[in-house]
C-alpha atoms as a PDB file:
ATOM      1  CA  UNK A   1     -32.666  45.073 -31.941  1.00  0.00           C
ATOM      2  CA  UNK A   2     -32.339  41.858 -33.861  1.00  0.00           C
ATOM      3  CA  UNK A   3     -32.322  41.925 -37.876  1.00  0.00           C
ATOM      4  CA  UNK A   4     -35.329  40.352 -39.516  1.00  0.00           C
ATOM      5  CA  UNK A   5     -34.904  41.972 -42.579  1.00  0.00           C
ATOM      6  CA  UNK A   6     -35.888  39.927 -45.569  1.00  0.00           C
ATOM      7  CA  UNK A   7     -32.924  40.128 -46.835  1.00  0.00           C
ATOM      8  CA  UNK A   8     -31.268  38.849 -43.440  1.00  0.00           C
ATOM      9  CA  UNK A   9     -34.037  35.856 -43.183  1.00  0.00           C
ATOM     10  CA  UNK A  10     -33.663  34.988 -46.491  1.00  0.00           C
ATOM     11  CA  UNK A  11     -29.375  34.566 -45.863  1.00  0.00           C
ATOM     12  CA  UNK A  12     -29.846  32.605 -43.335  1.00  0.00           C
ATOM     13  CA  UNK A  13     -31.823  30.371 -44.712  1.00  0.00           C
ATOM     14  CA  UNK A  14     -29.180  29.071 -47.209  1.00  0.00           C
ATOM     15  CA  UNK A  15     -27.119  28.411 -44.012  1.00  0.00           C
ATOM     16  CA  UNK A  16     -30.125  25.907 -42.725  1.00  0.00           C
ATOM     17  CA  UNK A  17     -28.300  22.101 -42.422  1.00  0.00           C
ATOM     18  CA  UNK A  18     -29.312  20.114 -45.188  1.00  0.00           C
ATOM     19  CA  UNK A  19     -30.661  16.573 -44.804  1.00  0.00           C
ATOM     20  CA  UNK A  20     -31.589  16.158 -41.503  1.00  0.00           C
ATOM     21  CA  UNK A  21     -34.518  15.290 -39.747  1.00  0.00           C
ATOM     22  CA  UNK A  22     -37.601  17.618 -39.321  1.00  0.00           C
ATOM     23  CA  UNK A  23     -39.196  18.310 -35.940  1.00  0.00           C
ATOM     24  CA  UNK A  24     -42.505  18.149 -34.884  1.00  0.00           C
ATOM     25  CA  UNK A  25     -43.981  20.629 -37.798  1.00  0.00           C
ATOM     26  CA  UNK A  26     -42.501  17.703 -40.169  1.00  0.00           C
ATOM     27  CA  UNK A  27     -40.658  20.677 -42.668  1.00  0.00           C
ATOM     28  CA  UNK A  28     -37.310  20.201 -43.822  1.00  0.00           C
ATOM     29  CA  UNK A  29     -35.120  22.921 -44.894  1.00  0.00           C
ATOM     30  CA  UNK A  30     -35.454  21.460 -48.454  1.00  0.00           C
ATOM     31  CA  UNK A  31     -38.880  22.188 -48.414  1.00  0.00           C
ATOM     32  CA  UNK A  32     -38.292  25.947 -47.864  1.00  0.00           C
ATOM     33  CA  UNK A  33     -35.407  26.750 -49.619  1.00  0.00           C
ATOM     34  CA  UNK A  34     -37.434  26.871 -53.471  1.00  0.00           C
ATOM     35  CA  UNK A  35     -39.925  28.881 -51.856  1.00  0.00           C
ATOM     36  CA  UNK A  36     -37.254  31.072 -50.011  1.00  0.00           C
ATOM     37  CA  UNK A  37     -38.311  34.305 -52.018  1.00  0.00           C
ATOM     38  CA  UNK A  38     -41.862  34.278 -50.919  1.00  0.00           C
ATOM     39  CA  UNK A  39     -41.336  32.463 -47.418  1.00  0.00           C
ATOM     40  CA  UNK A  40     -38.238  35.361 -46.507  1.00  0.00           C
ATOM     41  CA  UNK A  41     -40.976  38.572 -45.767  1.00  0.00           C
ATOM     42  CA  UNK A  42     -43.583  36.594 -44.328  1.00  0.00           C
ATOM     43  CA  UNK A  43     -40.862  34.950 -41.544  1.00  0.00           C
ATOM     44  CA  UNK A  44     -39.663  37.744 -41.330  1.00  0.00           C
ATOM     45  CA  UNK A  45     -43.023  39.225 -40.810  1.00  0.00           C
ATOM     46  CA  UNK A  46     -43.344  36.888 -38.104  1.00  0.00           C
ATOM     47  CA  UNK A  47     -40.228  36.970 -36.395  1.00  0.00           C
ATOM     48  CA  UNK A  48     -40.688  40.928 -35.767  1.00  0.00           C
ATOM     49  CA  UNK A  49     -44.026  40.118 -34.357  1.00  0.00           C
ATOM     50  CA  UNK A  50     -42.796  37.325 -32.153  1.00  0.00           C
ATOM     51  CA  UNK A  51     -40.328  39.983 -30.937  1.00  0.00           C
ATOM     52  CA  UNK A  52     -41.935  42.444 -30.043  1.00  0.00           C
ATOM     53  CA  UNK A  53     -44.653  40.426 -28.755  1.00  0.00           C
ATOM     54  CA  UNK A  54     -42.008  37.936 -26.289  1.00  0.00           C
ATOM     55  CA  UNK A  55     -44.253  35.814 -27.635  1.00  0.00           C
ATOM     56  CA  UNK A  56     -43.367  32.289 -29.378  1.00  0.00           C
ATOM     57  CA  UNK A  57     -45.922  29.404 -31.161  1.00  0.00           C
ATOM     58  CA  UNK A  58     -46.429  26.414 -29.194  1.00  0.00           C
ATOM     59  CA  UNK A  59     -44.766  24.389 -31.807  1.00  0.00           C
ATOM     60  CA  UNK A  60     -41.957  26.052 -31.286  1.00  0.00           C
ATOM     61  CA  UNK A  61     -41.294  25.274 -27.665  1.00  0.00           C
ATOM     62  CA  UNK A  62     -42.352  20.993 -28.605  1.00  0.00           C
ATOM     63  CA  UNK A  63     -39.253  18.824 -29.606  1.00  0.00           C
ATOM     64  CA  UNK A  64     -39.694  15.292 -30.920  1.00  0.00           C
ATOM     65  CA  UNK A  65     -37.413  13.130 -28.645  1.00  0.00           C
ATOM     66  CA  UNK A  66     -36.419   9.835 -30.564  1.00  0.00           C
ATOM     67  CA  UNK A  67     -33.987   7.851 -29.495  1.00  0.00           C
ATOM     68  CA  UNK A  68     -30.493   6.871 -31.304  1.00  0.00           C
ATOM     69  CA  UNK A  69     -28.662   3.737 -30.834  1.00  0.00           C
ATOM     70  CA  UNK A  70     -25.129   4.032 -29.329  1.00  0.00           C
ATOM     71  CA  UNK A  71     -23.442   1.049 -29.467  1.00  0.00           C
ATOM     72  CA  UNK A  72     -23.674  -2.534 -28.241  1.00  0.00           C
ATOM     73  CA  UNK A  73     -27.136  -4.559 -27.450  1.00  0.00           C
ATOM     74  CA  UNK A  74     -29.867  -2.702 -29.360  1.00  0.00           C
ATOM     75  CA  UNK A  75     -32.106  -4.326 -27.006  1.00  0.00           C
ATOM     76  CA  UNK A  76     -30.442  -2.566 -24.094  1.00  0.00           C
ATOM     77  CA  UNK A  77     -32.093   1.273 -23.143  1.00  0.00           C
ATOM     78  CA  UNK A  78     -29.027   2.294 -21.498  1.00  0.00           C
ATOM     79  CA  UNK A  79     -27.380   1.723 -25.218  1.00  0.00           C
ATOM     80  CA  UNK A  80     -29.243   5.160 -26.791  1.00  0.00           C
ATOM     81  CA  UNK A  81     -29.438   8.512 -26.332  1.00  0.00           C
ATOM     82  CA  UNK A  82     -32.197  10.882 -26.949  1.00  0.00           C
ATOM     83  CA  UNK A  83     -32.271  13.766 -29.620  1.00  0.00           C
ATOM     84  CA  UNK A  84     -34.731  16.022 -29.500  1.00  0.00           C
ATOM     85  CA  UNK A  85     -36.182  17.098 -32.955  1.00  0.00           C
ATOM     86  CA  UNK A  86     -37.124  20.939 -32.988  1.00  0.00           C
ATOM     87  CA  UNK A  87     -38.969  22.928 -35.788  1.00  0.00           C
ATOM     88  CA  UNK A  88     -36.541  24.381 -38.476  1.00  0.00           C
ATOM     89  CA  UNK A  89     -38.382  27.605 -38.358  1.00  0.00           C
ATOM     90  CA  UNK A  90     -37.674  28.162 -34.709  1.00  0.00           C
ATOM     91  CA  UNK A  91     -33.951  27.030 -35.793  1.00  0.00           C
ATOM     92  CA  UNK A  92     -34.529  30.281 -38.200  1.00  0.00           C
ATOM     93  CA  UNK A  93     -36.080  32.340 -35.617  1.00  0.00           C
ATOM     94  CA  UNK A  94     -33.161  31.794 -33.139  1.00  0.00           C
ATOM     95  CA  UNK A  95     -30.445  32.400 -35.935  1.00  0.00           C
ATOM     96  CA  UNK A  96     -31.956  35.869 -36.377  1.00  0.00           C
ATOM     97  CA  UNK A  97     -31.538  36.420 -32.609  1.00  0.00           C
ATOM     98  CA  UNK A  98     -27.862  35.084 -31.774  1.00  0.00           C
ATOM     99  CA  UNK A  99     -25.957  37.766 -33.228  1.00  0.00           C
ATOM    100  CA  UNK A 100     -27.999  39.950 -31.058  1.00  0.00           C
ATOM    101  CA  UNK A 101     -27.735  37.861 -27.987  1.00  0.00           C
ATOM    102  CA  UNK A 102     -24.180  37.771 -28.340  1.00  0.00           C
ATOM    103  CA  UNK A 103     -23.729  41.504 -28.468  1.00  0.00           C
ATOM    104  CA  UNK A 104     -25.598  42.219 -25.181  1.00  0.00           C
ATOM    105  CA  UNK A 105     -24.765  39.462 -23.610  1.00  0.00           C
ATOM    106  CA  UNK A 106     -21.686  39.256 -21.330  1.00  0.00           C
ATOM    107  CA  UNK A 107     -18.400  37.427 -21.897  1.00  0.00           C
ATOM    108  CA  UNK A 108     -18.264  34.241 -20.381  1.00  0.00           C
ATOM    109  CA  UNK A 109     -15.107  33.157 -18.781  1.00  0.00           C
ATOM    110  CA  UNK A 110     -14.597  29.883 -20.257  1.00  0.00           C
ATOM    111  CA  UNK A 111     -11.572  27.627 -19.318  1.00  0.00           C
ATOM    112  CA  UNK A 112     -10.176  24.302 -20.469  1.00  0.00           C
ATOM    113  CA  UNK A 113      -9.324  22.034 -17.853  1.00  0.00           C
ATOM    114  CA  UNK A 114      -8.604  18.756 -19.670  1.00  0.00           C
ATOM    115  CA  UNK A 115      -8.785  17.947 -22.691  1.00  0.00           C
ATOM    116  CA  UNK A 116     -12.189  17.297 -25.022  1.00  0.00           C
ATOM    117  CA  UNK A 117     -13.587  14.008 -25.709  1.00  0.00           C
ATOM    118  CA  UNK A 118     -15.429  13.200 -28.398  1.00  0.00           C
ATOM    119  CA  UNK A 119     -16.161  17.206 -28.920  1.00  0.00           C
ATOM    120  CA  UNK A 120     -18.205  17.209 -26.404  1.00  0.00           C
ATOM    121  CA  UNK A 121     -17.848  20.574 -23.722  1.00  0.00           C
ATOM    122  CA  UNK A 122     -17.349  18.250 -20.795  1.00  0.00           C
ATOM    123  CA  UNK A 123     -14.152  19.514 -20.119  1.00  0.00           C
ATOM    124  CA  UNK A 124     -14.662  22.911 -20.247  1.00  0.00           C
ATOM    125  CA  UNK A 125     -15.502  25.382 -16.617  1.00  0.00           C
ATOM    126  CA  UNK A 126     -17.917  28.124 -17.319  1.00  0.00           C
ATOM    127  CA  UNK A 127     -17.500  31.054 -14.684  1.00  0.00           C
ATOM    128  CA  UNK A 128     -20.743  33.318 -14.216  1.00  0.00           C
END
């Protein structure tokens, strides 16, 4: 079972990216982080009830797509991508959960075959 000790919420919070953009729930991680001693046992609090529950807000599934200039025309649409924006609390949640995910999840059989552009995983084969 995943950690959502206080103690384990509250870690991970320090290793929230700093300046970026918020998602749709408009909080930034520099809005939590001074509150991180009271916030820790109430997300974690959450995140065991979420759990056990296999349940998840609505927020949580909602991204704010905006869209970021590439290069050339800036009138052109084909010149930007999309980003979608998600809330840093679900960025929290799913922290909590990787290590566990990892564990009982199988290997995959990754393979390179060319090189990487841009650091992208294009070039990369995933076997099932």
């Amino acid at each position: 079972m995943p950690s959502f000790s206080a103690d384990s919420v509250g870690s991970l919070m320090r290793r929230l990216p700093l300046r970026k953009a918020p998602g749709p729930d408009h909080l930034r991680t520099e809005m939590l982080l001074p509150i991180k001693s009271v916030l820790a046992p109430l997300l974690s609090l959450l995140f065991s009830i979420c759990y056990q529950w296999s349940y998840t807000p609505s927020l949580w599934r909602q991204a704010q797509v905006v869209p970021i200039h590439k290069k050339g025309d800036p009138t052109s649409p084909g010149n930007y991508r999309p980003i979608s924006l998600t809330s840093i609390v679900r960025k929290l949640f799913e922290m909590c959960l990787f290590p566990f995910v990892e564990d009982v999840s199988p290997p995959l059989d990754v393979t390179p075959t060319q090189s990487l552009s841009c650091g992208r995983l294009s070039g990369y084969q995933v076997s099932l």
